[in-house]
Protein backbone atom coordinates (compact mmCIF):
# COMPACT_ATOMS: atom_id res chain seq x y z
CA UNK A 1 17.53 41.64 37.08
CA UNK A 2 19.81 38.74 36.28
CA UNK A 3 20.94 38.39 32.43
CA UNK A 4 21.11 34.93 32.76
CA UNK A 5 19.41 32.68 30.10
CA UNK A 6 16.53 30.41 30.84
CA UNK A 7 15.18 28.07 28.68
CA UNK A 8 12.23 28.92 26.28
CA UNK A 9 9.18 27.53 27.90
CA UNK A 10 6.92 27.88 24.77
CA UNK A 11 8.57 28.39 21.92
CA UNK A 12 8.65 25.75 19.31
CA UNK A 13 5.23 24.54 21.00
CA UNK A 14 2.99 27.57 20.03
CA UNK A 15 3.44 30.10 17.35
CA UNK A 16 1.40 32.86 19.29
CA UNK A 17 1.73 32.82 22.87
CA UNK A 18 3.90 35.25 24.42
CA UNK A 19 4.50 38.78 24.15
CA UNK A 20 1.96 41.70 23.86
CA UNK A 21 4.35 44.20 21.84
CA UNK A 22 4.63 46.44 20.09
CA UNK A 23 6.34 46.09 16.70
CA UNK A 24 8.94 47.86 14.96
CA UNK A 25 8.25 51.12 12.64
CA UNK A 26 8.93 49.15 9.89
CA UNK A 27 6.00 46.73 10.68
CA UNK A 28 2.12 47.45 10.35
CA UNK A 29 1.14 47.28 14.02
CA UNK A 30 -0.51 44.22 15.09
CA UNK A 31 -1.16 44.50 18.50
CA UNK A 32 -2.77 47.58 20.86
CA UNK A 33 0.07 50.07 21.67
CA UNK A 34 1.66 49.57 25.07
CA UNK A 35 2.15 52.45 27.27
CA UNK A 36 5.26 52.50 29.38
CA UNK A 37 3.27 52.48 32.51
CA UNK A 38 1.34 49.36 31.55
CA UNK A 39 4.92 47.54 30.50
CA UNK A 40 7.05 45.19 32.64
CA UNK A 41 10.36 45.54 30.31
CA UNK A 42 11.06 47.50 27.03
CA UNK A 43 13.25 46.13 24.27
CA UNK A 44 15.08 48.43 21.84
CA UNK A 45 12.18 51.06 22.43
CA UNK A 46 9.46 48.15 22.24
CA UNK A 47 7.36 47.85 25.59
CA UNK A 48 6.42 44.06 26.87
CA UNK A 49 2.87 44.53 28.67
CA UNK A 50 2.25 43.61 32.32
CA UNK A 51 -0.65 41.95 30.47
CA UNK A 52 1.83 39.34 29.06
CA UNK A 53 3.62 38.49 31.86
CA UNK A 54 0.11 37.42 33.80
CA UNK A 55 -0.41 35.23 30.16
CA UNK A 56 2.83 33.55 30.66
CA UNK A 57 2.40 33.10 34.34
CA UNK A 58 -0.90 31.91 33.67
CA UNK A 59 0.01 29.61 30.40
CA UNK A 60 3.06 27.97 32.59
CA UNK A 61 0.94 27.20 35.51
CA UNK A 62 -0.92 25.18 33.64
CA UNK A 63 1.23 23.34 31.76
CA UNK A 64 2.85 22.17 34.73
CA UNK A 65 0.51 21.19 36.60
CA UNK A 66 0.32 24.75 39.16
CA UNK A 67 4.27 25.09 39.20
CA UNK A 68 5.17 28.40 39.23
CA UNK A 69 8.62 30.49 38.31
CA UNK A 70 10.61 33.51 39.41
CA UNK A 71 8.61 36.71 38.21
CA UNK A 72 12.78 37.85 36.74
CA UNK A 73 12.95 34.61 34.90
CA UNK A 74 9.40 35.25 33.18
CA UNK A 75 10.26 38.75 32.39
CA UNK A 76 14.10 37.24 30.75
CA UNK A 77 11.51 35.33 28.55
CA UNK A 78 9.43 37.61 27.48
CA UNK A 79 12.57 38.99 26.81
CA UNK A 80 14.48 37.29 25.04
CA UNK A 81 11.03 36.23 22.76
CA UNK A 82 11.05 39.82 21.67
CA UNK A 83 14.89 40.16 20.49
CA UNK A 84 13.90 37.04 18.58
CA UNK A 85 10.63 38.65 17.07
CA UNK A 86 12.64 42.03 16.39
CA UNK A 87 15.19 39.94 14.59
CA UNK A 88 12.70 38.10 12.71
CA UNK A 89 11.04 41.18 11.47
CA UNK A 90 14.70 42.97 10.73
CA UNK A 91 15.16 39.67 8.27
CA UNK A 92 11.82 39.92 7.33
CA UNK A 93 11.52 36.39 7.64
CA UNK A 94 7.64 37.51 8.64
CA UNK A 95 7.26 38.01 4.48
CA UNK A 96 8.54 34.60 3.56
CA UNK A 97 6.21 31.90 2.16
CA UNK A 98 6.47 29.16 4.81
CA UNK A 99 5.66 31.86 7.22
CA UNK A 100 2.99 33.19 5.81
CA UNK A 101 1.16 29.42 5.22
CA UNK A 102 2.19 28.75 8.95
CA UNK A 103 0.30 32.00 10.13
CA UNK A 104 -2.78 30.98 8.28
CA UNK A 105 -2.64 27.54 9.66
CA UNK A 106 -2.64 29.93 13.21
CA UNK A 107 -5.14 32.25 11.68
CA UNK A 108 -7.79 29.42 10.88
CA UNK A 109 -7.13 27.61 14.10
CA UNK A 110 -7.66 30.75 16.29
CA UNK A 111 -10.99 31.85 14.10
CA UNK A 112 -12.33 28.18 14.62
CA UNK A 113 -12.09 28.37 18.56
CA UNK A 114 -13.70 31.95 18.26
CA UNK A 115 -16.64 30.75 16.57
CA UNK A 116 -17.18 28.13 19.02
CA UNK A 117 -16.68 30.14 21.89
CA UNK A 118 -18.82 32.72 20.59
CA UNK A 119 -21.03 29.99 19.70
CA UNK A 120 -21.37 28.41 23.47
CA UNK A 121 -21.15 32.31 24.93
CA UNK A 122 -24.95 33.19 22.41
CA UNK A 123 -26.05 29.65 23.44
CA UNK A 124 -24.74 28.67 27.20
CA UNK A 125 -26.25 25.51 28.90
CA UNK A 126 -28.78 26.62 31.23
CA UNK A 127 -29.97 25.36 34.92
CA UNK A 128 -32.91 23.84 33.49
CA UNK A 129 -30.70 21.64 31.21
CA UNK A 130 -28.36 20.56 32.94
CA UNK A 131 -31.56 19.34 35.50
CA UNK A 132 -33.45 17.74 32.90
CA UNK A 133 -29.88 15.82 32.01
CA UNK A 134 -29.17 14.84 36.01
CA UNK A 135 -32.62 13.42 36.09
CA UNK A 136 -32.53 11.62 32.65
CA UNK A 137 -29.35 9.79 33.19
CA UNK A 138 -29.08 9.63 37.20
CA UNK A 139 -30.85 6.67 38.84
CA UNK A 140 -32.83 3.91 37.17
CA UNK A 141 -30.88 0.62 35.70
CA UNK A 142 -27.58 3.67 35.49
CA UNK A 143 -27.52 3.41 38.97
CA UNK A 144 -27.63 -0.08 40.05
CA UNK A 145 -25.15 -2.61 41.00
CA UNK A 146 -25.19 -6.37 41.16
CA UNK A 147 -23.52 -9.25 42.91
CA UNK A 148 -23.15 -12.37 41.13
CA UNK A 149 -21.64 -15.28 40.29
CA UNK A 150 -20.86 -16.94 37.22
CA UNK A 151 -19.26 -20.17 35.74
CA UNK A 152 -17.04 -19.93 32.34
CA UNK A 153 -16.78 -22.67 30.39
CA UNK A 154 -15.66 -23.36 26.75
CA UNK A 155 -18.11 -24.75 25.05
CA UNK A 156 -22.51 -24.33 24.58
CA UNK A 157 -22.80 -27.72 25.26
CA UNK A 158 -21.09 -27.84 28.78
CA UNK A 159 -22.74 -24.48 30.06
CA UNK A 160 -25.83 -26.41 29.38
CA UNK A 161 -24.61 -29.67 31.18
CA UNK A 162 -23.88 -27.21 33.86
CA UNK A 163 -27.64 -25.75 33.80
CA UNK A 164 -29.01 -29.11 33.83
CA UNK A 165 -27.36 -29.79 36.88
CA UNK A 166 -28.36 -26.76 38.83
CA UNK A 167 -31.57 -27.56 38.12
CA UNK A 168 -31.67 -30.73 39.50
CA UNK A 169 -30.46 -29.18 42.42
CA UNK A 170 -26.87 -29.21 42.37
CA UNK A 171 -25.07 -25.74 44.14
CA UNK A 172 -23.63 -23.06 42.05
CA UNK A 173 -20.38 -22.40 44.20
CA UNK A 174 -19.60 -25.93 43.94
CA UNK A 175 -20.36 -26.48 40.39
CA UNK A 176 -18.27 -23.34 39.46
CA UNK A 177 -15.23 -24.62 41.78
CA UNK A 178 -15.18 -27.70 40.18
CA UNK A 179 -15.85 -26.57 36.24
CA UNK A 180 -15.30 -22.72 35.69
CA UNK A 181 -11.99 -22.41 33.29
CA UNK A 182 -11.55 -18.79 35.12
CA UNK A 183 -9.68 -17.44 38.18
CA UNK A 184 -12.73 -16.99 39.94
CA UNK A 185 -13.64 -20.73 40.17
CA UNK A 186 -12.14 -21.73 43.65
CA UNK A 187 -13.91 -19.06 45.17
CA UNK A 188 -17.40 -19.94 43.55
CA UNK A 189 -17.39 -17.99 40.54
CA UNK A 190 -17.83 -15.06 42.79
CA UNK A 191 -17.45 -11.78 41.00
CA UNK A 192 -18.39 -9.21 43.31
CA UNK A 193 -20.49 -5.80 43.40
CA UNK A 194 -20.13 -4.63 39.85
CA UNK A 195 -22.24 -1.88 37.44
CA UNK A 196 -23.44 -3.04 34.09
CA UNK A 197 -21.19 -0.24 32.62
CA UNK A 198 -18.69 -2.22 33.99
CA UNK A 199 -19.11 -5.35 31.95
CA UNK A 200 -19.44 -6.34 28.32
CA UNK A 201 -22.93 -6.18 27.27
CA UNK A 202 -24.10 -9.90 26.39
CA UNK A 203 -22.83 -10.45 30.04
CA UNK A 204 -24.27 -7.32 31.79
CA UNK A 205 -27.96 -7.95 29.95
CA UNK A 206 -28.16 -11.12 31.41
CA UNK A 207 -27.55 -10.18 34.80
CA UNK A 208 -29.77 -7.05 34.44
CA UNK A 209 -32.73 -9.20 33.25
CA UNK A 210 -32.18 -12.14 36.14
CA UNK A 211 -34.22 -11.68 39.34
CA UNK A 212 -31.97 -11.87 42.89
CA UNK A 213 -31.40 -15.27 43.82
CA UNK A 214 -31.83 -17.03 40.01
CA UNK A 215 -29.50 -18.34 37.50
CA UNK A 216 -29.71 -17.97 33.43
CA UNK A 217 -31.46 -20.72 31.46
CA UNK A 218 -29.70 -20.66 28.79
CA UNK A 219 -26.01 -19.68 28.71
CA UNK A 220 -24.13 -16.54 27.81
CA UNK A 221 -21.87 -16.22 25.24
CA UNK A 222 -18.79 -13.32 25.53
CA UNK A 223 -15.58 -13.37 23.92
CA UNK A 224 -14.18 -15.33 26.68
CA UNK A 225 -16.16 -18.49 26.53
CA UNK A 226 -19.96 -19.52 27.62
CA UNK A 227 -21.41 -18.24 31.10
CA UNK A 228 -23.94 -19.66 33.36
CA UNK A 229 -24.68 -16.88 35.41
CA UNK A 230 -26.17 -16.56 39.09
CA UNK A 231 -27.46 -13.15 40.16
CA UNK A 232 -26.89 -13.43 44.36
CA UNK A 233 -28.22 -9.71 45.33
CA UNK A 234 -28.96 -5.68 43.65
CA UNK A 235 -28.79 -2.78 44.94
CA UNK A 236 -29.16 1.32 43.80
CA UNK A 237 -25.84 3.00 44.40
CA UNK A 238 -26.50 6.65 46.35
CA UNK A 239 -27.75 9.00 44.04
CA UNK A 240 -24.96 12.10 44.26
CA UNK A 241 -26.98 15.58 44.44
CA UNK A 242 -26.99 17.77 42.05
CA UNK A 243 -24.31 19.98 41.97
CA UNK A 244 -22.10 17.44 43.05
CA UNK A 245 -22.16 16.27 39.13
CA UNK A 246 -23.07 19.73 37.14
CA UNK A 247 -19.33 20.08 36.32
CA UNK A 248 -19.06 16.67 34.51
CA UNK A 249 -22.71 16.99 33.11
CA UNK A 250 -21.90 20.89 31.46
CA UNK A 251 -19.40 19.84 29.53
CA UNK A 252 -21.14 16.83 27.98
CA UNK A 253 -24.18 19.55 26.85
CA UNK A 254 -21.61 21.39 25.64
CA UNK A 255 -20.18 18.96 23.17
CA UNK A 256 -24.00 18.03 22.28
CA UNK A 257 -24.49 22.20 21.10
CA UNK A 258 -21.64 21.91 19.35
CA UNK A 259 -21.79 19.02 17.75
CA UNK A 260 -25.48 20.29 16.57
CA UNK A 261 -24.30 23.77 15.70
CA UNK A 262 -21.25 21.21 13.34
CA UNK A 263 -24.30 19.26 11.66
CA UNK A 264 -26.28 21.93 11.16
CA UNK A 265 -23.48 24.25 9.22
CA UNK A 266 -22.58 21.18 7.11
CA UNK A 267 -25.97 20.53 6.45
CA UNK A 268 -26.11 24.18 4.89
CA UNK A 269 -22.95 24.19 3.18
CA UNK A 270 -21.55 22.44 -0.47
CA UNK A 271 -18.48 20.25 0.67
CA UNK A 272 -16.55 17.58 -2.02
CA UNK A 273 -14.14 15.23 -0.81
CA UNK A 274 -11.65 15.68 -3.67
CA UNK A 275 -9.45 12.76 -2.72
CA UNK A 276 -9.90 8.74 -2.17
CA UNK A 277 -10.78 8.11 1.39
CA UNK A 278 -9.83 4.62 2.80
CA UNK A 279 -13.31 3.54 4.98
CA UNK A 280 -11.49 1.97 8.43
CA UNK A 281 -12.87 -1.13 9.36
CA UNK A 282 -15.14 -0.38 12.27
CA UNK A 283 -18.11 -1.87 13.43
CA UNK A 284 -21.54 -0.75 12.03
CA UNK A 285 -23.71 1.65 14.51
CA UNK A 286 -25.36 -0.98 17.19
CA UNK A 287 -23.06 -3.88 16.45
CA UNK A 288 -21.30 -5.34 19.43
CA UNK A 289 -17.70 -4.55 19.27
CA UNK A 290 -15.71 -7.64 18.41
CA UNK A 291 -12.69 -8.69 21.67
CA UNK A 292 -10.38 -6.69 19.93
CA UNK A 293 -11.88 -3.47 20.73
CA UNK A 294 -12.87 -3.65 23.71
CA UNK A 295 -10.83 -3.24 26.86
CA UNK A 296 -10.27 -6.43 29.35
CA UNK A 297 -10.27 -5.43 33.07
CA UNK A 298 -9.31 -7.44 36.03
CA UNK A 299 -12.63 -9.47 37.14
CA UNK A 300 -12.12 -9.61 40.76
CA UNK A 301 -11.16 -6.01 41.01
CA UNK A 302 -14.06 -5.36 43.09
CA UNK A 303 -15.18 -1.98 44.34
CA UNK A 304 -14.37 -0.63 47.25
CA UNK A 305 -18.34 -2.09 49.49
CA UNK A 306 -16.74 -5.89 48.84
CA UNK A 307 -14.70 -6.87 51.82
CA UNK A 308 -12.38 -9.29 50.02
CA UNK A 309 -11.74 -7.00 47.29
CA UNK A 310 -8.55 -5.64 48.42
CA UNK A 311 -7.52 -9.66 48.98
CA UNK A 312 -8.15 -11.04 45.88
CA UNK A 313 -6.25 -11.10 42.71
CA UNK A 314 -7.10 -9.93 39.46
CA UNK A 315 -8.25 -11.90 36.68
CA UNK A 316 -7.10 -11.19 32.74
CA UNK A 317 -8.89 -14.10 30.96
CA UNK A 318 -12.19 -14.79 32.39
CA UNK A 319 -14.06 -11.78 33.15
CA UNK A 320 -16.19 -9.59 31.09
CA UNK A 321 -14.81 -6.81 29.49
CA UNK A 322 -15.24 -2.87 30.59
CA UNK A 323 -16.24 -1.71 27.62
């Protein structure tokens, strides 16, 4: 095996990945004894487990993304983390106090992650769940899309000069050409197939609530101005089956048995805040969140089922927000 140095993959970004050794006489053990049979490398007497070599294998694989590294350059790491430890325990820099605070940090961290995995392993999301979830939240007004178009003007009072005008009659493309303040104006104010999700809410309520082929009454008002919106056509987006979506659905029911199993411990427990906490300024639950919060998209990104989508450019300033 080559002697040559390679660079610490882990150290400095975890205090207790690494090496399954043993320790030093002079130590308390605190890992399982490793047989030379079972070891990949010994160090001064101190056998380095094949079972750590698969860990850092494993560890590095995923930190870059499936990239993978000579099995000799692994083993010089493992390596050269156990001179390290066996220097650190000859100093007995293991007994100093920053040590010891850092290793409870490590201690607390690791016994929170057991309880929650031992947690989700007494209390796994079942079939049944994750069916009941599918058929809650797949389908209905979740899995609609609209086309529509929409004219953005400045103020109340010209939306409802616009409205006025439509209904005596007047056409929507050529209204929005001549008086929509967005990008979307020369081509009629269209915007597209879209999703609600895909719009701010003030904006995607209206449209939801419009039947095919009518315009609003009264306008809209978003951060970006006042709409008069025309709903052209709807349609339900394919419904994916099943186990197509139980991967992103488990670990949403996961979070929800968590975040349960979190309310229901601090309901049980005494807890005082001993310092001044500064509230952050954030909206109250069910109040719209103000333009500041909310992400802009481009409005004539269009999916994929528009034709012209891949022609058109996007918009900053007019459309509704993804929020």
């Amino acid at each position: 095996m080559t002697n040559k140095l390679v660079p610490f993959f882990l150290i400095g970004a975890s205090l207790v990945a690494g090496c399954d050794s043993q320790q030093p006489p002079t130590t308390a053990p605190i890992a399982p004894k490793v047989d030379k049979a079972d070891a990949v490398a010994s160090v001064n007497g101190i056998y380095i487990s094949r079972t750590a070599l698969q860990e850092l294998e494993s560890d590095i694989a995923e930190r870059t993304q499936g990239q993978s590294f000579p099995k000799d350059k692994l083993i010089e790491e493992l390596v050269q983390r156990e001179l390290l430890v066996q220097e650190a325990l000859q100093k007995q820099l293991d007994k100093s106090p920053e040590f010891i605070q850092k290793m409870e940090v490590v201690r607390k961290s690791l016994l929170s992650q057991a309880a929650l995995q031992n947690f989700l392993k007494s209390n796994p999301v079942t079939d049944e769940e994750i069916k009941a979830e599918y058929e809650k939240n797949v389908g209905g007004e979740n899995n609609m899309e609209y086309k529509a178009r929409h004219i953005l003007v400045k103020t109340e009072d010209e939306a409802k000069k616009i409205i006025e005008q439509l209904d005596k009659g007047a056409k929507f493309d050529d209204l929005a050409k001549k008086s929509s303040t967005g990008p979307s104006g020369p081509e009629g104010g269209d915007l597209g197939w879209f999703a609600p999700s895909q719009m701010v809410t003030p904006f995607s309520e209206a449209v939801i609530a419009l039947e095919d082929g009518k315009y609003t009454t009264e306008p809209v008002e978003t951060q970006f101005g006042w709409h008069v919106i025309l709903r052209e056509d709807s349609r339900q987006q394919p419904i994916p089956p099943l186990e197509e979506v139980k991967e992103q659905i488990l670990p949403y029911l996961q979070r929800q048995k968590v975040q349960t199993m979190m309310e229901n411990l601090r309901a049980g427990a005494q807890v005082e805040i001993l310092i001044p906490i500064e509230e952050p300024k954030t909206p109250e639950l069910g109040e719209t969140a103000t333009p500041e919060t909310e992400a802009v998209p481009a409005e004539e990104e269009k999916p994929a089922t528009d034709q012209a989508a891949s022609e058109e450019p996007a918009e900053s300033q007019e459309a509704p927000a993804a929020q």
